[in-house]
C-alpha atoms as a PDB file:
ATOM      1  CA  UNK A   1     101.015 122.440 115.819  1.00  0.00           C
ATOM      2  CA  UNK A   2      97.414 121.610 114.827  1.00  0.00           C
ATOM      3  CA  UNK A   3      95.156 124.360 113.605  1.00  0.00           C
ATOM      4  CA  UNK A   4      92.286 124.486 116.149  1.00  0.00           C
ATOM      5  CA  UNK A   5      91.078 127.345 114.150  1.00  0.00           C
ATOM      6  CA  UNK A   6      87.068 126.617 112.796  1.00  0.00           C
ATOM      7  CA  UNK A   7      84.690 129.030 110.794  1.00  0.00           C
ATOM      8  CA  UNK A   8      80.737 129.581 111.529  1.00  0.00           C
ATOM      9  CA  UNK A   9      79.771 131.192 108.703  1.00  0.00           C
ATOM     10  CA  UNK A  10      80.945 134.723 108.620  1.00  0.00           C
ATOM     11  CA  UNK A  11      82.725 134.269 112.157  1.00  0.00           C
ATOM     12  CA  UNK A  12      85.963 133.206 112.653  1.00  0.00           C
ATOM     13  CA  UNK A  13      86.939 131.567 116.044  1.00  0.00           C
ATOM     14  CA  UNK A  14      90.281 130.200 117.021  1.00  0.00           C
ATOM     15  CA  UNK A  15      88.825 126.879 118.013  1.00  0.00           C
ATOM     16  CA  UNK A  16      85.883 125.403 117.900  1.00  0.00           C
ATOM     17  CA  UNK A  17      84.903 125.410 122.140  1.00  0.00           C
ATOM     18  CA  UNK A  18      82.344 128.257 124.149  1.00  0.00           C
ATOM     19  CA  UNK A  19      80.415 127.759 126.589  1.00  0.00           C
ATOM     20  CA  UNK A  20      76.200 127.740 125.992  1.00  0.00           C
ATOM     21  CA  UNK A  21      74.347 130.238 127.339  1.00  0.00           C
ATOM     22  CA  UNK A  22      73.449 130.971 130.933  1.00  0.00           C
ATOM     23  CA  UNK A  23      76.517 128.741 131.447  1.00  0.00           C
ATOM     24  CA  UNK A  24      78.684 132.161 131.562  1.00  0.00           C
ATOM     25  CA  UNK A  25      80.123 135.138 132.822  1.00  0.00           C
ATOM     26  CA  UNK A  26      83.174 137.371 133.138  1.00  0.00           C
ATOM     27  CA  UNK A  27      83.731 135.574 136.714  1.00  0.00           C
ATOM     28  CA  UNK A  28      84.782 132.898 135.145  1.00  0.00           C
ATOM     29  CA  UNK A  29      87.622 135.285 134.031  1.00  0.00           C
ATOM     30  CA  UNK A  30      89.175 134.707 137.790  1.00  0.00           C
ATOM     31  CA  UNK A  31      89.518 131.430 137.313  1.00  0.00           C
ATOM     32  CA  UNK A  32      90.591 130.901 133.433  1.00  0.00           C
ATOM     33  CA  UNK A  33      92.166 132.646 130.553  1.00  0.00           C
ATOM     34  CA  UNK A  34      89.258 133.087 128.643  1.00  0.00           C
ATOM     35  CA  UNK A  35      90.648 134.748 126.197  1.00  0.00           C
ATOM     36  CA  UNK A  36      91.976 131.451 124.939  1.00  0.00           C
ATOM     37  CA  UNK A  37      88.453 130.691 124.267  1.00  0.00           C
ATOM     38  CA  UNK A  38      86.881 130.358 120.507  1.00  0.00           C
ATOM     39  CA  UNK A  39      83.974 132.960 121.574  1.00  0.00           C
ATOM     40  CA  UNK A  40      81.811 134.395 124.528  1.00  0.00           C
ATOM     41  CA  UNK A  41      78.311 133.326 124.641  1.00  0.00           C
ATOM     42  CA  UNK A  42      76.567 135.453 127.181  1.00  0.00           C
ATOM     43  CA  UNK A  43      73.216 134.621 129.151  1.00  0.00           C
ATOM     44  CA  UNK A  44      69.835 135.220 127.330  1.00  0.00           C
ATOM     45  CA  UNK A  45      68.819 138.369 127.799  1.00  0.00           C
ATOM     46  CA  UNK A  46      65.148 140.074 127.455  1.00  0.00           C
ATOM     47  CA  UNK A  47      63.593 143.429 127.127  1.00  0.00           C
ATOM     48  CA  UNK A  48      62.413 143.861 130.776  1.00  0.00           C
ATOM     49  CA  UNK A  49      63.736 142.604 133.885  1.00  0.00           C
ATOM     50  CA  UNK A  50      62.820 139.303 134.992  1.00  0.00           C
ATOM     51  CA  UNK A  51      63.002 137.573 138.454  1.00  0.00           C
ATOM     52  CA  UNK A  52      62.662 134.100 136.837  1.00  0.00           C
ATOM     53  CA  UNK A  53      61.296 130.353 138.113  1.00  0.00           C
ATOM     54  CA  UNK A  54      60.342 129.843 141.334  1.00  0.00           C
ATOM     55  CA  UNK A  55      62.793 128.098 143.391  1.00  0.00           C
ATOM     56  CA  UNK A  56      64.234 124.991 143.535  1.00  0.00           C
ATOM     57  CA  UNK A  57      65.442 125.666 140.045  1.00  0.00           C
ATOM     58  CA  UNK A  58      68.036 122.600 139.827  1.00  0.00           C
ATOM     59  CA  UNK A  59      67.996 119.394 140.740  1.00  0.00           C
ATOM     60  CA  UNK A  60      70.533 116.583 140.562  1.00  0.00           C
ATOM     61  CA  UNK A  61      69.550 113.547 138.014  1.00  0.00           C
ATOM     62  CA  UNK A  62      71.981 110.333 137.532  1.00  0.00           C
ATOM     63  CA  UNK A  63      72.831 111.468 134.466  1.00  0.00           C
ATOM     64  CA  UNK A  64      73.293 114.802 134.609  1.00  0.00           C
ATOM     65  CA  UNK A  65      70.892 117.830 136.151  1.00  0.00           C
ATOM     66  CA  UNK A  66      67.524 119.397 136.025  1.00  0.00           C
ATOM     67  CA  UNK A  67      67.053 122.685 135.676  1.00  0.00           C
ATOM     68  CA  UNK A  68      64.046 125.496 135.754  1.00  0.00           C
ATOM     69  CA  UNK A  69      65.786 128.970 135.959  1.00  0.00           C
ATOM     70  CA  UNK A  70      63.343 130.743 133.804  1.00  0.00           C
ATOM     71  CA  UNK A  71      65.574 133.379 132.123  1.00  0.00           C
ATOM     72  CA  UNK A  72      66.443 135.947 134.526  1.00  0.00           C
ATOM     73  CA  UNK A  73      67.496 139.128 133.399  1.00  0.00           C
ATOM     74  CA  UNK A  74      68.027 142.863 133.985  1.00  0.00           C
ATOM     75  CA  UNK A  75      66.829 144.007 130.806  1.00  0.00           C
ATOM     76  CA  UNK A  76      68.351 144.450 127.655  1.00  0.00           C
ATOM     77  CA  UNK A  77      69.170 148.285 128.606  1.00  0.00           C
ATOM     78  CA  UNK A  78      71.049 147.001 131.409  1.00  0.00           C
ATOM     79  CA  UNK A  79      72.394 144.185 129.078  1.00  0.00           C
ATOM     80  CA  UNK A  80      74.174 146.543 126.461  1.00  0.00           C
ATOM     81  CA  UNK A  81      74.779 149.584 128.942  1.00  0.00           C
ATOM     82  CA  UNK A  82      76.604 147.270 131.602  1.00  0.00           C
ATOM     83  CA  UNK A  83      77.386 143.889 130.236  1.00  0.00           C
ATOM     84  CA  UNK A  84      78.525 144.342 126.818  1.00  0.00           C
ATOM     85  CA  UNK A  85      81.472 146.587 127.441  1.00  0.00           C
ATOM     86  CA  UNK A  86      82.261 144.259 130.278  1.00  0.00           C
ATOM     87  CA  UNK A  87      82.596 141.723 127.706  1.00  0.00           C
ATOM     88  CA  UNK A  88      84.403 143.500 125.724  1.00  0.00           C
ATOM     89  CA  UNK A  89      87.286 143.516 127.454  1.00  0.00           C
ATOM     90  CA  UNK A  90      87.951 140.129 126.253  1.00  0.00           C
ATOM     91  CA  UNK A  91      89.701 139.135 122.735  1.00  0.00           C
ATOM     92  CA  UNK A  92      87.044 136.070 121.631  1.00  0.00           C
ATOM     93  CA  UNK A  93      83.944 137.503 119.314  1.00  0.00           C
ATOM     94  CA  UNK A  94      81.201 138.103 121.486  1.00  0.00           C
ATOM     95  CA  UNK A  95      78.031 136.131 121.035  1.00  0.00           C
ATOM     96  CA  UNK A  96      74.482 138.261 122.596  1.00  0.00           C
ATOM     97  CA  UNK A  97      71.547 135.996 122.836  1.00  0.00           C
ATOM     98  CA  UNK A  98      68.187 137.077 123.381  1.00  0.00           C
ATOM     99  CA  UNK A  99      64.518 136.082 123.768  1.00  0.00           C
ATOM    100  CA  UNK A 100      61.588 137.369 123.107  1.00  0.00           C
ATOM    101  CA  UNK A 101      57.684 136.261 123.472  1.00  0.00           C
ATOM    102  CA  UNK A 102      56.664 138.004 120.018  1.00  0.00           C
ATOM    103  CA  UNK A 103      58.169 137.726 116.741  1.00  0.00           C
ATOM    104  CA  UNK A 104      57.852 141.458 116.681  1.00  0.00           C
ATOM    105  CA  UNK A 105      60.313 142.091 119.688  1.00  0.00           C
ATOM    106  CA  UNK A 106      62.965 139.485 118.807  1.00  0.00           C
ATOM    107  CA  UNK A 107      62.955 142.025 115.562  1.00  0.00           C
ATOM    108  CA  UNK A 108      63.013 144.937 117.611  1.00  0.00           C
ATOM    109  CA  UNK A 109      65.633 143.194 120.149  1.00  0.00           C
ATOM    110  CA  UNK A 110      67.833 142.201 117.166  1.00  0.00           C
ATOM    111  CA  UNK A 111      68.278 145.547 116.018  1.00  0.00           C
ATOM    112  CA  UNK A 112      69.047 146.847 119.065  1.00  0.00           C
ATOM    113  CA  UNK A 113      71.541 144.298 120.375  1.00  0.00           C
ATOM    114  CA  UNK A 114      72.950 143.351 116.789  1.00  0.00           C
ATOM    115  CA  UNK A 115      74.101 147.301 116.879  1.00  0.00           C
ATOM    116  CA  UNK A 116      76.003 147.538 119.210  1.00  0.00           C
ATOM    117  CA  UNK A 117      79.490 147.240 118.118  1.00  0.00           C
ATOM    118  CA  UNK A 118      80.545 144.888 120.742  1.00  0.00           C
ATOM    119  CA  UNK A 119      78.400 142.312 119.777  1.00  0.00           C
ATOM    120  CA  UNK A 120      79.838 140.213 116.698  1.00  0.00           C
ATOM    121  CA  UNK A 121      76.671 137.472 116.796  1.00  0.00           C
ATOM    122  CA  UNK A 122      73.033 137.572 117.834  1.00  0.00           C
ATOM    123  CA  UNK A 123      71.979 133.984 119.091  1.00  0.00           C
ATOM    124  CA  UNK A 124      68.001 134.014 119.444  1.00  0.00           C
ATOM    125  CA  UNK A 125      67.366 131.670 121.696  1.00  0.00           C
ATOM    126  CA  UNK A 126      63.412 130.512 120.458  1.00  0.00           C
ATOM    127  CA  UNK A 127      63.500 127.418 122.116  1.00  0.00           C
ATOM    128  CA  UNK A 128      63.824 127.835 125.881  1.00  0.00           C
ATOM    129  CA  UNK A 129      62.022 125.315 127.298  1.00  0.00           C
ATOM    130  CA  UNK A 130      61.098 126.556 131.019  1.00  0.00           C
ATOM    131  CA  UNK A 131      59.956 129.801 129.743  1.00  0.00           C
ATOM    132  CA  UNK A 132      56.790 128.193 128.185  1.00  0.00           C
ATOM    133  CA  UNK A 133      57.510 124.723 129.103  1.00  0.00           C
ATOM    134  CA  UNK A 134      53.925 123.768 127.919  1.00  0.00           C
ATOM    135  CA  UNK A 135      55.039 124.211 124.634  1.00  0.00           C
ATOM    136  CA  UNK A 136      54.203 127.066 122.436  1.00  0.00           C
ATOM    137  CA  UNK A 137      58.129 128.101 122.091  1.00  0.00           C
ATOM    138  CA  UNK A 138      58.753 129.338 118.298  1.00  0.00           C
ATOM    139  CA  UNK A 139      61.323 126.540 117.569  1.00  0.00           C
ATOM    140  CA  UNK A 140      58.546 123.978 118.080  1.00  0.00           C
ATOM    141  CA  UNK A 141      56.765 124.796 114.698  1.00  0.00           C
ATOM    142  CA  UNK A 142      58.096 125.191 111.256  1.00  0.00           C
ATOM    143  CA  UNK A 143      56.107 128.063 109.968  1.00  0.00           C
ATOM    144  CA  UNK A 144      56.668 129.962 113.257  1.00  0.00           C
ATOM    145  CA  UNK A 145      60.069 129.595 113.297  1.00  0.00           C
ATOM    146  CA  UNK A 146      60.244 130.482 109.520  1.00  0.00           C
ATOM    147  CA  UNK A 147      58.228 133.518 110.669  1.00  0.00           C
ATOM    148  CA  UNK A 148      60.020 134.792 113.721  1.00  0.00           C
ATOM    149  CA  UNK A 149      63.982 134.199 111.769  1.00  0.00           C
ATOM    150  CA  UNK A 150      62.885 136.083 108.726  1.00  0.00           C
ATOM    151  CA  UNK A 151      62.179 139.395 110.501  1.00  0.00           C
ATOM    152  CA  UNK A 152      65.355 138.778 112.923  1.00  0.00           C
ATOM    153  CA  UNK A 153      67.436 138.172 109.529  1.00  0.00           C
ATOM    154  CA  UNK A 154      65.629 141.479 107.936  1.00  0.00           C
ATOM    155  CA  UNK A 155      66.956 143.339 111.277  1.00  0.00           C
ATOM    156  CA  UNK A 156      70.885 143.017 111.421  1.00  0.00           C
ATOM    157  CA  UNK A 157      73.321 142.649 109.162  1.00  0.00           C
ATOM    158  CA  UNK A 158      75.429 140.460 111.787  1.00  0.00           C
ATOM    159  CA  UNK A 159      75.311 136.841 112.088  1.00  0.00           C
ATOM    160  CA  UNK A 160      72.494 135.075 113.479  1.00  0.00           C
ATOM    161  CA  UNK A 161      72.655 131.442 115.320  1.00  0.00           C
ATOM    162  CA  UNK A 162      69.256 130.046 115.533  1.00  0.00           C
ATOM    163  CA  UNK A 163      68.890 127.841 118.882  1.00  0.00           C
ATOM    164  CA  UNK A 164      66.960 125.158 118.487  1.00  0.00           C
ATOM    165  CA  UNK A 165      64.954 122.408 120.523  1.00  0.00           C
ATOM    166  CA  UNK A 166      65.075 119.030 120.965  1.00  0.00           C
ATOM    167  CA  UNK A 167      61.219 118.858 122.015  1.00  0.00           C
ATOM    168  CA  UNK A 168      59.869 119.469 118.539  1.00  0.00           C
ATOM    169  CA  UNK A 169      58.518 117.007 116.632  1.00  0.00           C
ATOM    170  CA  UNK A 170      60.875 117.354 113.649  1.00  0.00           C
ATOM    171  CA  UNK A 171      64.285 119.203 114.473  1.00  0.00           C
ATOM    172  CA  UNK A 172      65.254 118.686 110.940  1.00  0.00           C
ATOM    173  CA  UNK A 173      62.416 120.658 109.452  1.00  0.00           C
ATOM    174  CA  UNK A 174      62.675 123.733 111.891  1.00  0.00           C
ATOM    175  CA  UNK A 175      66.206 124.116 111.292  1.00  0.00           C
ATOM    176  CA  UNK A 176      65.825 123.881 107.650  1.00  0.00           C
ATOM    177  CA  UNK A 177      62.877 126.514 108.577  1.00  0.00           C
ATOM    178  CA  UNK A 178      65.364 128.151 110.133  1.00  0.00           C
ATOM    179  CA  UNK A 179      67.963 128.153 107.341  1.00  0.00           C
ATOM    180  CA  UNK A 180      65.469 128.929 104.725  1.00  0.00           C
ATOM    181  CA  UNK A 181      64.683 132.394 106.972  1.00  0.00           C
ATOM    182  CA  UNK A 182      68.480 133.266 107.019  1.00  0.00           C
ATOM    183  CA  UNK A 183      69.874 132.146 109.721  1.00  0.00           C
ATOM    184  CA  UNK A 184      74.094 131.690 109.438  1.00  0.00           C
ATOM    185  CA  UNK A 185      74.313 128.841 111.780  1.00  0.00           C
ATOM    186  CA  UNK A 186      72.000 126.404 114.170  1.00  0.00           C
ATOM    187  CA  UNK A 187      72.846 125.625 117.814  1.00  0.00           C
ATOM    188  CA  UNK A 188      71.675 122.044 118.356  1.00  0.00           C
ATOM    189  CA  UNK A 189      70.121 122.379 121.026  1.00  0.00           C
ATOM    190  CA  UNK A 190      68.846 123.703 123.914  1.00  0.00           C
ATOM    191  CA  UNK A 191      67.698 121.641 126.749  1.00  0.00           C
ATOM    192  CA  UNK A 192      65.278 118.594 126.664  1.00  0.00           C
ATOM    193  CA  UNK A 193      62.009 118.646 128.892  1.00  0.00           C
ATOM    194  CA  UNK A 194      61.708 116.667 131.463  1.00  0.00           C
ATOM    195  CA  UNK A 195      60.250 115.656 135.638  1.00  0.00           C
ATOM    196  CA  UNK A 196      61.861 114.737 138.722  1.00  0.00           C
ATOM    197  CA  UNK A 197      59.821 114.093 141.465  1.00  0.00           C
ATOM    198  CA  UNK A 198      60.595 114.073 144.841  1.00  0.00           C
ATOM    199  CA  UNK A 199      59.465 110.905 146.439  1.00  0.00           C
ATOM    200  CA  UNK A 200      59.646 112.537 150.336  1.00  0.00           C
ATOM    201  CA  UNK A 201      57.404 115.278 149.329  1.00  0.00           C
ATOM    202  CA  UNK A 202      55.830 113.725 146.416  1.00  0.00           C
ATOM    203  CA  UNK A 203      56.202 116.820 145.238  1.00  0.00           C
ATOM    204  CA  UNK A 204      58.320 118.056 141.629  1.00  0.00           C
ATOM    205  CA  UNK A 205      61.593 118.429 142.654  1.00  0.00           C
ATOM    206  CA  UNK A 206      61.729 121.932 140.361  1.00  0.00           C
ATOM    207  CA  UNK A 207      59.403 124.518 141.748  1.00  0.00           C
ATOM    208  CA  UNK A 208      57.943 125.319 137.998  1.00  0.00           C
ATOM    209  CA  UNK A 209      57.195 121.237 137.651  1.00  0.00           C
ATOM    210  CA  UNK A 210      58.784 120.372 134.369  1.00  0.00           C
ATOM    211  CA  UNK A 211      62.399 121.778 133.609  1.00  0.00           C
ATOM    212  CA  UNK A 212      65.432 121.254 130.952  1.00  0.00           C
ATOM    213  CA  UNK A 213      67.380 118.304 131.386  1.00  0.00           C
ATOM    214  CA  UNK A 214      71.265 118.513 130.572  1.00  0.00           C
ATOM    215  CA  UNK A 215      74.378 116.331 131.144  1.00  0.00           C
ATOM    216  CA  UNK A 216      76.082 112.859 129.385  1.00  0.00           C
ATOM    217  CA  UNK A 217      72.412 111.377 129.662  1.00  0.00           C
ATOM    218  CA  UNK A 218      70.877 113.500 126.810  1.00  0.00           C
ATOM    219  CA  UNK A 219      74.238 113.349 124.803  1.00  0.00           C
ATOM    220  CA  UNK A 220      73.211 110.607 121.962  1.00  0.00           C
ATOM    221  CA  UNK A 221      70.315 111.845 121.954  1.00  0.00           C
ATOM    222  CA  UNK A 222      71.405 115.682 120.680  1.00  0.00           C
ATOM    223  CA  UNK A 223      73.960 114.400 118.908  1.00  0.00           C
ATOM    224  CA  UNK A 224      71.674 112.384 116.600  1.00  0.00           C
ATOM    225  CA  UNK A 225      69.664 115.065 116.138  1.00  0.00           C
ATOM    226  CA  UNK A 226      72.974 116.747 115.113  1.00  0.00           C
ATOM    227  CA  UNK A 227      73.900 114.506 112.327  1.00  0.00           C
ATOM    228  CA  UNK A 228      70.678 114.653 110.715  1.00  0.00           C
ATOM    229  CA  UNK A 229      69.925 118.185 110.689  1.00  0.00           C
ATOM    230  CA  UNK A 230      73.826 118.881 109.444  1.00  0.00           C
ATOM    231  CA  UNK A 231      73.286 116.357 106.416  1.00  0.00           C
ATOM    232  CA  UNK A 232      69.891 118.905 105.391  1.00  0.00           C
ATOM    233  CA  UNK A 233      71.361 121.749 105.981  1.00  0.00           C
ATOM    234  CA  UNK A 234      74.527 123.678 104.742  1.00  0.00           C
ATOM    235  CA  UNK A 235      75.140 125.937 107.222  1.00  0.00           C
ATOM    236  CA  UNK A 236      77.349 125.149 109.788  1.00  0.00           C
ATOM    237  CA  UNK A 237      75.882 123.787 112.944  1.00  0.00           C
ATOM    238  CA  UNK A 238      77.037 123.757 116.458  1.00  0.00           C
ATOM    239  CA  UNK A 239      77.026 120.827 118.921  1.00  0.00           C
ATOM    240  CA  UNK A 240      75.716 121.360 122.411  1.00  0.00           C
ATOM    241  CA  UNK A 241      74.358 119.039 125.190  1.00  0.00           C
ATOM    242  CA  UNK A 242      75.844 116.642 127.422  1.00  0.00           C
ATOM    243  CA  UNK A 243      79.587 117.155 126.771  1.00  0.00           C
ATOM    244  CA  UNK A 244      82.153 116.312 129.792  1.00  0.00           C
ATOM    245  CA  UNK A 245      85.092 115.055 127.854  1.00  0.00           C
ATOM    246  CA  UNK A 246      87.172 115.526 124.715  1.00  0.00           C
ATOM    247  CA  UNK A 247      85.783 112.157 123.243  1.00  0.00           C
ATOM    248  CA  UNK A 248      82.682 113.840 122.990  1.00  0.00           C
ATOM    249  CA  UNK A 249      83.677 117.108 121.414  1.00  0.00           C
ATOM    250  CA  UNK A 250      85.099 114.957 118.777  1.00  0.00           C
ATOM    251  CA  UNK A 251      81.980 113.138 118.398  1.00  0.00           C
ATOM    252  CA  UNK A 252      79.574 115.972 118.121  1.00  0.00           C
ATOM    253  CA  UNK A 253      82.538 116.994 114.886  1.00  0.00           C
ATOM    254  CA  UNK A 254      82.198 113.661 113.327  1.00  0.00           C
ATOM    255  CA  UNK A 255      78.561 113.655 113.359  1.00  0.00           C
ATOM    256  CA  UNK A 256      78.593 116.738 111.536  1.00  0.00           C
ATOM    257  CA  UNK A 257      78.972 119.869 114.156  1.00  0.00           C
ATOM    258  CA  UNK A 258      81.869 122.824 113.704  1.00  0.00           C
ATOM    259  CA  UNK A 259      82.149 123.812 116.896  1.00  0.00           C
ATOM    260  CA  UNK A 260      80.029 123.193 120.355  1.00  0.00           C
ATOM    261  CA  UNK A 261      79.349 124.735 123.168  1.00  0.00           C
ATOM    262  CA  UNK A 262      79.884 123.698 126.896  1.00  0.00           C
ATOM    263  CA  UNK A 263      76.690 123.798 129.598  1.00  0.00           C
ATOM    264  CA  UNK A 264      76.669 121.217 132.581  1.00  0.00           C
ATOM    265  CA  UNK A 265      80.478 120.764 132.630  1.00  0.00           C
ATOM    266  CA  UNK A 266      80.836 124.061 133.572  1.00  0.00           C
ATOM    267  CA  UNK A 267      78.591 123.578 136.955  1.00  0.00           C
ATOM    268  CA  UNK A 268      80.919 120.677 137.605  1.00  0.00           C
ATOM    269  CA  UNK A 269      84.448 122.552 136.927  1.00  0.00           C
ATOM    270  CA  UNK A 270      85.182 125.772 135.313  1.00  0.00           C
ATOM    271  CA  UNK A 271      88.556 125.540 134.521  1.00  0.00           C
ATOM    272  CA  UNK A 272      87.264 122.524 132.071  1.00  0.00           C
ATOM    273  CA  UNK A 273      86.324 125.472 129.399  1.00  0.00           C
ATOM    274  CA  UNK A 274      90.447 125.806 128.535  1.00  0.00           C
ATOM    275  CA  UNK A 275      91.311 121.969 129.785  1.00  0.00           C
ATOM    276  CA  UNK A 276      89.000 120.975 126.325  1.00  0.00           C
ATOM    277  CA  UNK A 277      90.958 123.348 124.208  1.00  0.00           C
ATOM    278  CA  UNK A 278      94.460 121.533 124.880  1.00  0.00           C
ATOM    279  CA  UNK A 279      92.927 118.051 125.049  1.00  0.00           C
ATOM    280  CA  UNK A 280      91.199 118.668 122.053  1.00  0.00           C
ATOM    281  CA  UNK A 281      95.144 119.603 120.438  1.00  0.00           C
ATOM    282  CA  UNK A 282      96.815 116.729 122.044  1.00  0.00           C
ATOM    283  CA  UNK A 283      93.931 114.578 120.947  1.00  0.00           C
ATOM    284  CA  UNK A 284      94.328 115.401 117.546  1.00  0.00           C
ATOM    285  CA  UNK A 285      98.194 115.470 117.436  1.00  0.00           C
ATOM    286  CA  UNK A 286      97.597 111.617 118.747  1.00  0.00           C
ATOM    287  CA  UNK A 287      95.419 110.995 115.892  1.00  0.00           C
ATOM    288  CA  UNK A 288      97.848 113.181 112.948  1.00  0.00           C
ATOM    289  CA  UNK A 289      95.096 115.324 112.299  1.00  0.00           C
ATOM    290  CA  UNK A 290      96.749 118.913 111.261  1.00  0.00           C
ATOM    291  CA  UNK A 291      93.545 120.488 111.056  1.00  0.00           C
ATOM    292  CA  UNK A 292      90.283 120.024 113.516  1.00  0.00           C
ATOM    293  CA  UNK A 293      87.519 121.451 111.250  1.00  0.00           C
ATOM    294  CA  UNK A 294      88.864 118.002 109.281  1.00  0.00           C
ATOM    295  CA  UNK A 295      86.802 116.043 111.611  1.00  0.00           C
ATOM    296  CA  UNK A 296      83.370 117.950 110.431  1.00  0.00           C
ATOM    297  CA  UNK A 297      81.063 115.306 109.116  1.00  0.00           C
ATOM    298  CA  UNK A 298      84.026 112.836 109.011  1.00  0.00           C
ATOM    299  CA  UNK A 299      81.935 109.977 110.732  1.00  0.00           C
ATOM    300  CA  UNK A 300      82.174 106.817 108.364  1.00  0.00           C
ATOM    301  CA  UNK A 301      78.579 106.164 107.399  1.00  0.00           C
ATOM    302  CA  UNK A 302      78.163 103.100 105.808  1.00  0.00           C
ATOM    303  CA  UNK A 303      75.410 102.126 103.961  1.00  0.00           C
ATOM    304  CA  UNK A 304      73.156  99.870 106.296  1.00  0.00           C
ATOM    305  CA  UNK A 305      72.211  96.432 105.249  1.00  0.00           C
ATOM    306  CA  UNK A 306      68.942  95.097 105.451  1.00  0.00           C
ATOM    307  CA  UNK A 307      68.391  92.773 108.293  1.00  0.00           C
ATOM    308  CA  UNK A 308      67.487  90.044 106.071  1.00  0.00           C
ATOM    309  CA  UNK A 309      70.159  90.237 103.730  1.00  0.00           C
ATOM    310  CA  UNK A 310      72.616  89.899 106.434  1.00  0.00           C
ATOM    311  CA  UNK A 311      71.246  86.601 108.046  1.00  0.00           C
ATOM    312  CA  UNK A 312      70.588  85.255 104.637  1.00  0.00           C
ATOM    313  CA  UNK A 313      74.746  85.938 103.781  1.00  0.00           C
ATOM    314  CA  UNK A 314      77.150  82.970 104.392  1.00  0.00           C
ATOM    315  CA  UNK A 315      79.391  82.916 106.947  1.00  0.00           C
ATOM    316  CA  UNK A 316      82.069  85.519 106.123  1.00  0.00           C
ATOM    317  CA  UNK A 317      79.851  87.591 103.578  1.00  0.00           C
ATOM    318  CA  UNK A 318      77.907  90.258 105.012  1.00  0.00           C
ATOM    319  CA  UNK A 319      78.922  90.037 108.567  1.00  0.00           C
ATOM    320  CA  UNK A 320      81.805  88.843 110.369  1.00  0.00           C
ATOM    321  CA  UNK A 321      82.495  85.833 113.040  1.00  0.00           C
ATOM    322  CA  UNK A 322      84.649  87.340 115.740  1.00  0.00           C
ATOM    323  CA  UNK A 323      86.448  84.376 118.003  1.00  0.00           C
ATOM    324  CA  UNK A 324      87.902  85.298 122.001  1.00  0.00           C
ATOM    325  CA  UNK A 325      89.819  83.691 123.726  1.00  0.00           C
ATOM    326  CA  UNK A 326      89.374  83.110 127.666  1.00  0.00           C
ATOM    327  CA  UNK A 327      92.074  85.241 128.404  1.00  0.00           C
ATOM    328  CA  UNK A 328      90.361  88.096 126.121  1.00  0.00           C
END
């Protein structure tokens, strides 16, 4: 048996795969056991109803999809009158996220969803990046993000995951912004901005122009941004963006993530939420790992040589001469 079992901060989950945000609901429950699940992120929710983008709203790319849905929600009333207890009829700790345009009502959302007793973690997601996609989110500035965590931290004594984006200039700095504010975890990341264009219309192919791009295309490029902001920070971090197979679960873990989170596979095949959870066993059983939150930060990172000292090194000192044969 291999002990699937990871820790994010304060929270306990029984392994270390959920699904992101606005990738989820209790349908899903028709199809899978989601109870089997390590937790239940639901879909950004905020304090008045909103219709959302204009339609189209997703787009197929080569590498993976574009998307401009704009957040639409019933309210947060709605949210915690309706949603939560549905929720709650499920075993995995239940993850609320919500969004705000002031720092003042992610406070005043925080205390209000973070108290109900149904909800074990508050993700603020301050990154979205078709709500504002000309910038301006709160996860594109240290300061602001400093700003907006420190009054959610001051409003809930539950855990907070700070979501953060891979459009700002320095991810590293916001989430050590972030972590500086209080937050108990960082969810690396949310979507990264991005046009498709229909050449027939010449027109965006998203009706709001620009939206979030997701899939295996942005993949190394999240999962960069993962390593570095785990080896600044020392609270956990979770994984999230481009993820269709167990090789990349593990990969997001060696580059420094404890758990991740599932998006675009989810459009693609539902049922791939529990199918990660026993590849992710067999995987390690292959590999004698007894324990998966073993492989967090495990990637081997040698220190690199200089480009000159390796072409000034003999042969066999500093670099190696491979030799194939035909047949290889």
């Amino acid at each position: 048996m291999v002990d699937l079992s990871v820790k994010i901060g304060r929270t306990h989950l029984k392994n270390p795969i959920m699904p992101a945000s606005g990738c989820f609901s209790t349908d899903i429950a028709q199809i899978v056991d989601v109870n089997r699940l390590g937790a239940l992120v639901a879909k950004t929710v905020s304090r008045e109803y909103r219709i959302g983008n204009p339609p189209p709203r997703v787009a197929e790319l080569e590498c993976g999809m574009i998307n401009s849905i704009g957040l639409p929600t019933k309210g947060i009333e709605y949210f915690l009158e309706h949603q939560v207890p549905d929720y709650a009829r499920f075993t995995p700790p239940l993850v609320g996220s919500i969004s705000a345009t002031t720092a003042e009502d992610f406070e005043a959302m925080t205390r209000e969803v973070g108290g109900h007793p149904d909800v074990d973690v508050v993700e603020v997601n301050i990154s979205c990046p078709t709500r504002n996609p000309g910038g301006g989110n709160f996860a594109m500035h240290e300061d602001h993000t400093f700003n907006v965590v420190k009054r959610i931290r001051s409003a809930t004594d539950k855990p907070v995951w700070v979501k953060l984006s891979p459009n700002a200039g320095d991810v590293v700095a916001i989430g050590q912004a972030a972590e500086s504010a209080g937050a108990d975890a960082l969810v690396v990341s949310n979507t990264l901005l991005g046009l498709k264009i229909n050449i027939d219309t010449f027109r965006p192919a998203i009706g709001n122009k620009f939206g979030g791009i997701s899939g295996p295309g942005v993949k190394p490029i999240i999962m960069r941004m993962v390593h570095q902001v785990s080896q600044k920070v020392k609270i956990p971090v979770i994984g999230c963006g481009g993820i269709v197979k167990v090789e990349d679960v593990v990969e997001y873990m060696l580059a420094g993530a404890s758990a991740v989170m599932l998006g675009y596979l989810i459009f693609r095949n539902p049922s791939a939420l529990t199918g990660m959870i026993d590849d992710l066993e067999a995987w390690c059983q292959s590999r004698g790992f007894a324990r998966v939150a073993d492989l967090t930060g495990a990637m081997i990172d040698d220190k690199i040589a200089e480009t000159f000292d390796a072409a000034a090194a003999p042969i066999g000192q500093g670099h190696k001469t491979f030799v194939l044969s035909a047949a290889e």
